[in-house]
N, C-alpha and C. Protein backbone atom coordinates (compact mmCIF):
# COMPACT_ATOMS: atom_id res chain seq x y z
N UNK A 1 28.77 46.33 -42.42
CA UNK A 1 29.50 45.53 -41.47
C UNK A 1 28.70 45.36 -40.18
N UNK A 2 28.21 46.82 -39.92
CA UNK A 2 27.53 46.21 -38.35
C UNK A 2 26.15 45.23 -38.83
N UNK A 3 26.00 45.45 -39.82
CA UNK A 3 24.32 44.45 -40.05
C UNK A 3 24.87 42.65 -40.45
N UNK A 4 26.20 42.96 -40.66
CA UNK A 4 26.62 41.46 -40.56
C UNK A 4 26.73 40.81 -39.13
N UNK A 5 26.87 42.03 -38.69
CA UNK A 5 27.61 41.79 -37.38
C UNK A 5 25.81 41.47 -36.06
N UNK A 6 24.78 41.85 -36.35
CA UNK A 6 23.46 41.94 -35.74
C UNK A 6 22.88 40.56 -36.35
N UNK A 7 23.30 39.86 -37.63
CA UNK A 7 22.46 39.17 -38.15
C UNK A 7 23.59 37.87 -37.52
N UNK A 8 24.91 38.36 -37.20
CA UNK A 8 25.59 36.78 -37.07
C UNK A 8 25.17 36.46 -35.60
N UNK A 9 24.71 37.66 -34.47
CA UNK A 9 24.79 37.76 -33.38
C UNK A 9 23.18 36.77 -33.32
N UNK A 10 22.20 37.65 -33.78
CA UNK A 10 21.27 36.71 -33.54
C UNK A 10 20.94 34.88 -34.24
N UNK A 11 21.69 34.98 -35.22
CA UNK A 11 22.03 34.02 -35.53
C UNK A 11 21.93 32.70 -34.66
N UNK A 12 23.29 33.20 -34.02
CA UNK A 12 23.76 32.24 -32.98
C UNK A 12 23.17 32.02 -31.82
N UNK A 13 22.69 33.24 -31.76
CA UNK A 13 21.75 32.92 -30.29
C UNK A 13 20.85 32.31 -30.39
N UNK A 14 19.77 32.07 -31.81
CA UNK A 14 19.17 30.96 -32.19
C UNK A 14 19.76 29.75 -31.77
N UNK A 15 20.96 29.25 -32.37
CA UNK A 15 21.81 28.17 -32.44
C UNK A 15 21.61 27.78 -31.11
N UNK A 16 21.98 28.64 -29.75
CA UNK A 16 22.17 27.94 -28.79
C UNK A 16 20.74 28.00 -27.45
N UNK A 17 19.75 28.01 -28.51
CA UNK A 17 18.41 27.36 -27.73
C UNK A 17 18.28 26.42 -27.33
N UNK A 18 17.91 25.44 -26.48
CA UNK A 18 17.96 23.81 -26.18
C UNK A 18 16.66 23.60 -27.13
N UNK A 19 16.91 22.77 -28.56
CA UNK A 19 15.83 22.68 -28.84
C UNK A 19 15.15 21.48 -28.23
N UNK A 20 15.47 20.61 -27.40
CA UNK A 20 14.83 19.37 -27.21
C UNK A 20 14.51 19.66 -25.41
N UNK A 21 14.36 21.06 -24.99
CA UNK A 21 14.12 21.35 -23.98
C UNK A 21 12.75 20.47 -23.03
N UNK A 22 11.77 20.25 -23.92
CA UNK A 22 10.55 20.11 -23.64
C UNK A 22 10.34 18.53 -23.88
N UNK A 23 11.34 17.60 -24.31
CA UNK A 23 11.36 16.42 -24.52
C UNK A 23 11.20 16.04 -23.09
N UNK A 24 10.62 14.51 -22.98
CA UNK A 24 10.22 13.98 -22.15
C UNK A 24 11.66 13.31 -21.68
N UNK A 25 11.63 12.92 -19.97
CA UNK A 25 12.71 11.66 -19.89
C UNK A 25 12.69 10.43 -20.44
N UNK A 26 13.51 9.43 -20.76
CA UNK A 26 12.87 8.48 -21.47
C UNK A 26 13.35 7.15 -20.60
N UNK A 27 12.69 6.29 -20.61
CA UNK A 27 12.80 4.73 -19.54
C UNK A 27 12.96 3.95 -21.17
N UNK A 28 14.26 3.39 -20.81
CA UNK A 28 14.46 2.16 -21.97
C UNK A 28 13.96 1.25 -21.57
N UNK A 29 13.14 0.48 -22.56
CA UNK A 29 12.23 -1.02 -21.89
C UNK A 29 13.45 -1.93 -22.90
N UNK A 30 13.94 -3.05 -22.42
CA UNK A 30 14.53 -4.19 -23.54
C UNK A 30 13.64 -5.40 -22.81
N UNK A 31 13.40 -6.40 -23.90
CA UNK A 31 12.47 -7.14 -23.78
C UNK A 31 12.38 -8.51 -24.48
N UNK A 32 12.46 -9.55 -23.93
CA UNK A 32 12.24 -10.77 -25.11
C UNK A 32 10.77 -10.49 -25.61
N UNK A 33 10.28 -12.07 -26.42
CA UNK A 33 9.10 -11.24 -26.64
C UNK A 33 7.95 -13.27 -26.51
N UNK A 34 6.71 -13.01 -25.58
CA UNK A 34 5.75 -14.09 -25.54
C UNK A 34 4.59 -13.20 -25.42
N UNK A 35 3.27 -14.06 -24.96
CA UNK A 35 2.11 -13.15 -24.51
C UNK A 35 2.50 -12.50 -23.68
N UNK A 36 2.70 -12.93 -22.54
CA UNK A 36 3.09 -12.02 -21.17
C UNK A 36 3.94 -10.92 -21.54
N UNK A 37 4.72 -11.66 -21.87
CA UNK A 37 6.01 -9.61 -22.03
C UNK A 37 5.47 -9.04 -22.92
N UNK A 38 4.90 -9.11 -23.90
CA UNK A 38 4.44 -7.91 -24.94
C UNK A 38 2.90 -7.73 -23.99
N UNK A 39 2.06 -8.38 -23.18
CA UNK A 39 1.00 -7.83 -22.49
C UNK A 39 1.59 -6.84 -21.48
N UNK A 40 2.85 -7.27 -21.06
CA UNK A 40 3.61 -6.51 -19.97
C UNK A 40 3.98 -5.26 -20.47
N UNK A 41 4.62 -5.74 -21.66
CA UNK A 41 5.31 -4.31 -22.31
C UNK A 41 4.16 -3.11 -22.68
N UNK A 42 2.86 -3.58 -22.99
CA UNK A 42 1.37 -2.60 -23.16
C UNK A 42 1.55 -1.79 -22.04
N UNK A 43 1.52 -2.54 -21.00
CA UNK A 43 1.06 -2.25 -20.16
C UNK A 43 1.74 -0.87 -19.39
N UNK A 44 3.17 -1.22 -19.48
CA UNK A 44 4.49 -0.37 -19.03
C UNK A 44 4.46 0.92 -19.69
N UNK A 45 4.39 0.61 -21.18
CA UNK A 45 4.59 1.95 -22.11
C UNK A 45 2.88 3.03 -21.48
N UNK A 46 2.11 2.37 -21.00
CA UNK A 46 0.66 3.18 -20.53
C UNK A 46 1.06 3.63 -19.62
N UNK A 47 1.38 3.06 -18.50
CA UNK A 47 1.55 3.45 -17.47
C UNK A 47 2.94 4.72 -17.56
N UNK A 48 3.93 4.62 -17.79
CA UNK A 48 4.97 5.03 -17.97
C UNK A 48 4.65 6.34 -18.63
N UNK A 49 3.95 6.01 -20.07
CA UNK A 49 3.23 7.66 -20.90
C UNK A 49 2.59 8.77 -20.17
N UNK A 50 1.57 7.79 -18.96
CA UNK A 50 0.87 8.64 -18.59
C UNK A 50 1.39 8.92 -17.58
N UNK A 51 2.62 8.77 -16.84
CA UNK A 51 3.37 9.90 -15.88
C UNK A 51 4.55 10.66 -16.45
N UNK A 52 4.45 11.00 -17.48
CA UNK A 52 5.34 11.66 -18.66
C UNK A 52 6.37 11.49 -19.39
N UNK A 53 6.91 10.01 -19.26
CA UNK A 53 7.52 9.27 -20.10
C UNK A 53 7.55 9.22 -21.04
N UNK A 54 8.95 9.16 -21.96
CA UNK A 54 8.69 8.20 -23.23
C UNK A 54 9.56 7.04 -23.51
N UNK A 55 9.14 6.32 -23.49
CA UNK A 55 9.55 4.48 -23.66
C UNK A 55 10.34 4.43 -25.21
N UNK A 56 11.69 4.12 -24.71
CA UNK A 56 12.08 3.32 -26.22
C UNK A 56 12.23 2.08 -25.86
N UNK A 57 12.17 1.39 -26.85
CA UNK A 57 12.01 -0.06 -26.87
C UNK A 57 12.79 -0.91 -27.66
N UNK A 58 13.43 -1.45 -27.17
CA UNK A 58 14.55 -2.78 -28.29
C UNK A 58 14.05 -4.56 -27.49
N UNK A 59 13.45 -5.25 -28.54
CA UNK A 59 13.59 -6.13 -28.44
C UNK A 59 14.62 -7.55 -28.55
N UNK A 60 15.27 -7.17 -28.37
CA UNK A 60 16.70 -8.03 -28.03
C UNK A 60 17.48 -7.44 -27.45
N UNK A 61 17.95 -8.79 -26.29
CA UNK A 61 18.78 -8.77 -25.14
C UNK A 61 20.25 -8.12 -25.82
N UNK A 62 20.61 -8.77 -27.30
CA UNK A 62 21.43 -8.19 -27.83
C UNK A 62 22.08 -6.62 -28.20
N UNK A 63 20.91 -5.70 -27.29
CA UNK A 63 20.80 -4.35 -27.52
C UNK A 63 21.55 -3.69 -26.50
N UNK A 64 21.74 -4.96 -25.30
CA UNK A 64 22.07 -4.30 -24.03
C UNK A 64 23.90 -3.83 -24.33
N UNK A 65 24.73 -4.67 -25.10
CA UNK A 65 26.05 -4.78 -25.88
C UNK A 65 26.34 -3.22 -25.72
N UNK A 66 25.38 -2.80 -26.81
CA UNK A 66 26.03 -1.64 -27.49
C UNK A 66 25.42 -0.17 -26.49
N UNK A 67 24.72 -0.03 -26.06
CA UNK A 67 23.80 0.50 -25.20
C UNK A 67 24.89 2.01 -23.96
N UNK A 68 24.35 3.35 -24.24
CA UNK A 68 24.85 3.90 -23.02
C UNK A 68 23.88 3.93 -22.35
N UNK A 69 24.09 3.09 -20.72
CA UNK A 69 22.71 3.09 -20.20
C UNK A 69 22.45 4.50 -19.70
N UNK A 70 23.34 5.43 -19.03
CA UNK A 70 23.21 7.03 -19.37
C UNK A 70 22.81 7.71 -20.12
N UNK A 71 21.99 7.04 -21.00
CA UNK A 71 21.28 8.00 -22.29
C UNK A 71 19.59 8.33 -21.88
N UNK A 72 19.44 7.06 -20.59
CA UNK A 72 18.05 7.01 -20.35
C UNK A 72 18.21 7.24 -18.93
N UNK A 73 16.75 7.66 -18.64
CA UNK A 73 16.54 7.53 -17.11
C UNK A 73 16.68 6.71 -16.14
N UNK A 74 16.09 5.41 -17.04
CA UNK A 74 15.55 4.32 -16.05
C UNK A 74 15.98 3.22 -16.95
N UNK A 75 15.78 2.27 -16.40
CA UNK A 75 15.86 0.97 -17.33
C UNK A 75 15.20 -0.04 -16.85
N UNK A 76 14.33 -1.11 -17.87
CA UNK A 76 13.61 -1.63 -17.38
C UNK A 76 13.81 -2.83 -18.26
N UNK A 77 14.70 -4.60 -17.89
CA UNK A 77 14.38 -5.20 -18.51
C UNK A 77 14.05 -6.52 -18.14
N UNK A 78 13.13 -7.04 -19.42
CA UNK A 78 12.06 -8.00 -18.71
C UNK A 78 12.87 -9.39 -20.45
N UNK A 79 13.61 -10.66 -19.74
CA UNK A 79 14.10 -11.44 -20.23
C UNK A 79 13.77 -12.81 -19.59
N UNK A 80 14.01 -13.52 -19.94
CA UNK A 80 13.43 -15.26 -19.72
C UNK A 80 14.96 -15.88 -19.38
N UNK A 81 14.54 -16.58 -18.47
CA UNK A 81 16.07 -16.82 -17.63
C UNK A 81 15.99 -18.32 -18.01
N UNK A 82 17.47 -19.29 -17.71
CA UNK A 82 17.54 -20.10 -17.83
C UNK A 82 18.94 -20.44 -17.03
N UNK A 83 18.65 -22.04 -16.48
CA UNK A 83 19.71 -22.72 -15.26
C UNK A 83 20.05 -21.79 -14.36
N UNK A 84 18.23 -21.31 -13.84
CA UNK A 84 18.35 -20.04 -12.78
C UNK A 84 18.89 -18.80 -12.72
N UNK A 85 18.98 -18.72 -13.72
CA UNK A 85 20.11 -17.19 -14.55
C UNK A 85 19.09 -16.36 -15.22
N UNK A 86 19.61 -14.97 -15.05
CA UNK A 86 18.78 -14.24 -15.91
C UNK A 86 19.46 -15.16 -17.46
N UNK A 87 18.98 -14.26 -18.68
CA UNK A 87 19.69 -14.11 -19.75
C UNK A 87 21.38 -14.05 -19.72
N UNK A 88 22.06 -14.51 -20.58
CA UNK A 88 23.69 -14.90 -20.41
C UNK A 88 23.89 -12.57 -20.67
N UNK A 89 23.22 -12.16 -21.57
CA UNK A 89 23.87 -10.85 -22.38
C UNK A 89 23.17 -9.96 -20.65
N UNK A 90 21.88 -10.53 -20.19
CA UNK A 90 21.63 -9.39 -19.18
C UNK A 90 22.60 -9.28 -18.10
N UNK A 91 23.17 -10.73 -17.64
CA UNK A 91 24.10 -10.78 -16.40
C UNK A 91 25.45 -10.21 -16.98
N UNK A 92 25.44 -10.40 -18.47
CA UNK A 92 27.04 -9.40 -18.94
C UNK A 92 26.68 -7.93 -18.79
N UNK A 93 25.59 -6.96 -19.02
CA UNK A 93 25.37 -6.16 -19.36
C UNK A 93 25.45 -5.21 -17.48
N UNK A 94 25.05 -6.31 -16.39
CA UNK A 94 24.95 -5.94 -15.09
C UNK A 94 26.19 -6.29 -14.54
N UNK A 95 27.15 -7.22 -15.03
CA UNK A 95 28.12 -7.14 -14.17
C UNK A 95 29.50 -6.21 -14.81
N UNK A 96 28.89 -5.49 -15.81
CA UNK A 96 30.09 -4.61 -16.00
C UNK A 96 30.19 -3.54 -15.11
N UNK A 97 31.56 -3.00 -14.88
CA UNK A 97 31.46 -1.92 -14.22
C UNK A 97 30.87 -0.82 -13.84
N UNK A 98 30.58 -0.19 -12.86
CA UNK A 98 30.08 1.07 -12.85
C UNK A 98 28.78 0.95 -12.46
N UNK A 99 28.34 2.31 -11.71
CA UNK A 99 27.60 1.83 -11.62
C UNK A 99 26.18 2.36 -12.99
N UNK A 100 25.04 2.66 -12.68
CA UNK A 100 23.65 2.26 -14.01
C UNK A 100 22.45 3.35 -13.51
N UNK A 101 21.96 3.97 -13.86
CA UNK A 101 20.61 4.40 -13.64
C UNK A 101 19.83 3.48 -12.66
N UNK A 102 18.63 3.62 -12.52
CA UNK A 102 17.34 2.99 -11.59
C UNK A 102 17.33 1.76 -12.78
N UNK A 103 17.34 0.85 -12.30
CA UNK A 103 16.86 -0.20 -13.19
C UNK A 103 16.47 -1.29 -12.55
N UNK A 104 15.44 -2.22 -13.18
CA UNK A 104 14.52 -3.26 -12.58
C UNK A 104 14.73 -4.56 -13.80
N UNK A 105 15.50 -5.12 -13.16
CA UNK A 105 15.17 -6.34 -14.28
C UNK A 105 13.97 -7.79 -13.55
N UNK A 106 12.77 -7.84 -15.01
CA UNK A 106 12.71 -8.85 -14.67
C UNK A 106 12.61 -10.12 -15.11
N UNK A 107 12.62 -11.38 -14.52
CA UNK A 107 13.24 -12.58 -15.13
C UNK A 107 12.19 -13.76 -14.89
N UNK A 108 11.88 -14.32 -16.07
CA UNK A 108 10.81 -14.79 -15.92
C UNK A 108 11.49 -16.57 -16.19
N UNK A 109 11.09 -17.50 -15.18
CA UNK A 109 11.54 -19.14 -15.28
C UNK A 109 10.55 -19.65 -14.94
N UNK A 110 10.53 -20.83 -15.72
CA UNK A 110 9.76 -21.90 -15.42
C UNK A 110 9.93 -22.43 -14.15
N UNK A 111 10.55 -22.60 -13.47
CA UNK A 111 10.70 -22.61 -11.86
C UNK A 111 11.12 -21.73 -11.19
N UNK A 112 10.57 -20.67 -11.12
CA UNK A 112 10.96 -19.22 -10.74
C UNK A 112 12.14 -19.50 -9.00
N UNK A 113 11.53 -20.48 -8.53
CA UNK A 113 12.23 -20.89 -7.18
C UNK A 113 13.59 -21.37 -7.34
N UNK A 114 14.13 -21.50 -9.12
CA UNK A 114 15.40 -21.78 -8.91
C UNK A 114 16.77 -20.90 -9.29
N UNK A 115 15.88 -19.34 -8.77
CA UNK A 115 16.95 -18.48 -9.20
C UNK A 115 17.85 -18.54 -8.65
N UNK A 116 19.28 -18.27 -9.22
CA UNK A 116 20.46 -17.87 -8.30
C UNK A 116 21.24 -17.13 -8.37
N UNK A 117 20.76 -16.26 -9.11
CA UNK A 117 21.75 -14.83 -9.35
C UNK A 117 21.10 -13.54 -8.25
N UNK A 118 22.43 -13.32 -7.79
CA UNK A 118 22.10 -12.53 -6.94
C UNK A 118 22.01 -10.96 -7.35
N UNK A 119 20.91 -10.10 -7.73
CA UNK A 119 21.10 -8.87 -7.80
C UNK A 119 21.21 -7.98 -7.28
N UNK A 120 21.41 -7.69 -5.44
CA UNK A 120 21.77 -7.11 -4.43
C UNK A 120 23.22 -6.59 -4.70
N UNK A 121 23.66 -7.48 -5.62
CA UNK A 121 25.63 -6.57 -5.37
C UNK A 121 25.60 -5.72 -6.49
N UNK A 122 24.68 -5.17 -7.22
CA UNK A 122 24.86 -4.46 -7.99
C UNK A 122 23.54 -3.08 -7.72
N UNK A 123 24.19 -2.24 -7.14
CA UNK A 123 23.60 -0.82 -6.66
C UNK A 123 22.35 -0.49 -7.90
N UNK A 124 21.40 0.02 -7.35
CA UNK A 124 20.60 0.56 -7.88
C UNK A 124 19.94 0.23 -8.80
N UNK A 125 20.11 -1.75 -8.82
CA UNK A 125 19.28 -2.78 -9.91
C UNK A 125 18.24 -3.16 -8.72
N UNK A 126 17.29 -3.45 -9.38
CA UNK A 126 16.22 -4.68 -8.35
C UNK A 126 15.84 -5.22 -9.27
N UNK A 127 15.94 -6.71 -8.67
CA UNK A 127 15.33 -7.61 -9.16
C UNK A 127 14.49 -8.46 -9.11
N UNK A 128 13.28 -8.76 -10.08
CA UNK A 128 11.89 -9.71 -9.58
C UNK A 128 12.42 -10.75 -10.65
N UNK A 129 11.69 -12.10 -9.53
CA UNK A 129 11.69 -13.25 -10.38
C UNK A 129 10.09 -13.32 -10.86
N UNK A 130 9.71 -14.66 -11.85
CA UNK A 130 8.31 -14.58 -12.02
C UNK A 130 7.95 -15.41 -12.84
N UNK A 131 6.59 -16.27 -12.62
CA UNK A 131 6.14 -16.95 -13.88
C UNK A 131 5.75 -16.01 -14.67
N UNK A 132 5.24 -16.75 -15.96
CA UNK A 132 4.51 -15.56 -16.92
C UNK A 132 2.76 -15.76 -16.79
N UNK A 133 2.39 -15.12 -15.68
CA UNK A 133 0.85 -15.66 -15.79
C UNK A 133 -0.04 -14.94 -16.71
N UNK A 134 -1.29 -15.68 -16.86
CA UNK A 134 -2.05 -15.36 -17.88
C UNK A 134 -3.36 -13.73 -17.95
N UNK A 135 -3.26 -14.09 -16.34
CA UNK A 135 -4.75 -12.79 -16.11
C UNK A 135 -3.89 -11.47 -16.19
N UNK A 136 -4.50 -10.81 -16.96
CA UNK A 136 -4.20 -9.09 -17.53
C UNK A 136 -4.71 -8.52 -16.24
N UNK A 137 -5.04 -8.86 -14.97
CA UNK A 137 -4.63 -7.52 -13.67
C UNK A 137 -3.78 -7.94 -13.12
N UNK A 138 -3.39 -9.40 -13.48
CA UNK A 138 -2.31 -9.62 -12.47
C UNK A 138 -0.53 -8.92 -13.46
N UNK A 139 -1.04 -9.27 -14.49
CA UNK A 139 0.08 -8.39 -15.55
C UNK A 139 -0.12 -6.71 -15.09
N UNK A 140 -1.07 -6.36 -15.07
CA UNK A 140 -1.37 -4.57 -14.92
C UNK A 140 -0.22 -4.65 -13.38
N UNK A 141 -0.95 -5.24 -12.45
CA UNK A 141 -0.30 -5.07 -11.44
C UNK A 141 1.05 -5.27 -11.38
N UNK A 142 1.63 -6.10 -12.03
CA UNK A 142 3.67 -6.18 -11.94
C UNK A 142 3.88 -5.29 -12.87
N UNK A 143 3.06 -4.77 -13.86
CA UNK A 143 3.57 -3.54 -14.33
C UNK A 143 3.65 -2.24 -13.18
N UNK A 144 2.41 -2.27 -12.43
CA UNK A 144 2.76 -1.18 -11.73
C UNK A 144 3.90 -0.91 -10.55
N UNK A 145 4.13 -2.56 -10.25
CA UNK A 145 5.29 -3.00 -9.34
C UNK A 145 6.29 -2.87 -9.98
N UNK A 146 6.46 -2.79 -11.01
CA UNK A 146 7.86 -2.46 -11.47
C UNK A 146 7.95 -0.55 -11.50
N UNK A 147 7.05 -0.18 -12.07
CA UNK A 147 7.36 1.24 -12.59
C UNK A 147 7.90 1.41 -11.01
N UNK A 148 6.64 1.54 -9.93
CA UNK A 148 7.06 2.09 -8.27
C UNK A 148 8.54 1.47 -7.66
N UNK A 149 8.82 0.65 -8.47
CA UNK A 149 10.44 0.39 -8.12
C UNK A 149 11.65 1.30 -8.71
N UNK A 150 11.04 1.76 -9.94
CA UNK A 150 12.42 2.51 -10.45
C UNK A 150 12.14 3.97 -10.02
N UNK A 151 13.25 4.50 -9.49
CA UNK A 151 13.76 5.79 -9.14
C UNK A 151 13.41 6.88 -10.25
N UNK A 152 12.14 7.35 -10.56
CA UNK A 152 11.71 8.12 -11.15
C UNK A 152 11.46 9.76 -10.46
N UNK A 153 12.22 10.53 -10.56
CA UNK A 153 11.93 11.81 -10.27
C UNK A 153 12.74 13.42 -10.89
C-alpha cells in the first residue's frame, strides 16, 4: 500500500510540470497573399524568430472569425483594403468588443490616401496604410516598423 501510495505521489507530480514551460511567445501573423505580403511576411517571421518568437500564420482574413486573439501575444495583420476600408472580416474582427493584445494592422490600397477607417478608437491597434512597393529594404524596413510598434515584452 505505501509503494502505491510513493508511486501515485510521484506520479502526479510529474503530471503537474508545465511541460510547454520553455515555449516561445507567439505573434499571430494573418495575411492575404501578393509579392509584397509574402516578401513582408519573410521578412516578419526573421525578424520576429530572431527576438524569440514564434509566428503562426493563417492566410485568410477568414481566420480572424474563429480566432481567440488571447491565445497570442501580439497580432499582426497585413490585408488589402478596398473603398478605403481595411478588409470587410478585419474591420468585423476590430470592432468587436473588448479590448485585443498589441496589434498592428496593415492595409495596403491602391490609393493609400483614401483611407477612412479610423483605428485610434480601438485601444491598443495601430494602424499603417501603404502601397505595396517593390524594393526588399524598403519591405525589410516596414517590417521592422511594424515589429517596433507592437508591445512586445
Amino acid at each position: 500500500m505505501y509503494l502505491r501510495m510513493v508511486v501515485l505521489s510521484v506520479f502526479l507530480s510529474i503530471l503537474s510540470i508545465p511541460v510547454f514551460a520553455d515555449e516561445p511567445d507567439t505573434v499571430l501573423l494573418v495575411r492575404d497573399s501578393s509579392d509584397f505580403k509574402d516578401a513582408l511576411a519573410d521578412d516578419l517571421r526573421e525578424i520576429l524568430s530572431a527576438e524569440g518568437y514564434s509566428v503562426a500564420e493563417e492566410d485568410s482574413m477568414r481566420f480572424l472569425k474563429k480566432i481567440d486573439p488571447f491565445a497570442y501575444t501580439a497580432i499582426i495583420i497585413v490585408n488589402t483594403g478596398k473603398a478605403g476600408r481595411p478588409h470587410s472580416m478585419v474591420r468585423d474582427f476590430l470592432d468587436k468588443d473588448g479590448a485585443l493584445p498589441s496589434t498592428v494592422v496593415l492595409t495596403t490600397y491602391s490609393k493609400p490616401s483614401g483611407s477612412r477607417y479610423v483605428y485610434a478608437d480601438r485601444p491598443g491597434v495601430d494602424g499603417i496604410t501603404s502601397a505595396s512597393p517593390d524594393d526588399r529594404a524598403v519591405i525589410r524596413d516596414l517590417a521592422r516598423g511594424i515589429v517596433s510598434r507592437l508591445e512586445l515584452e
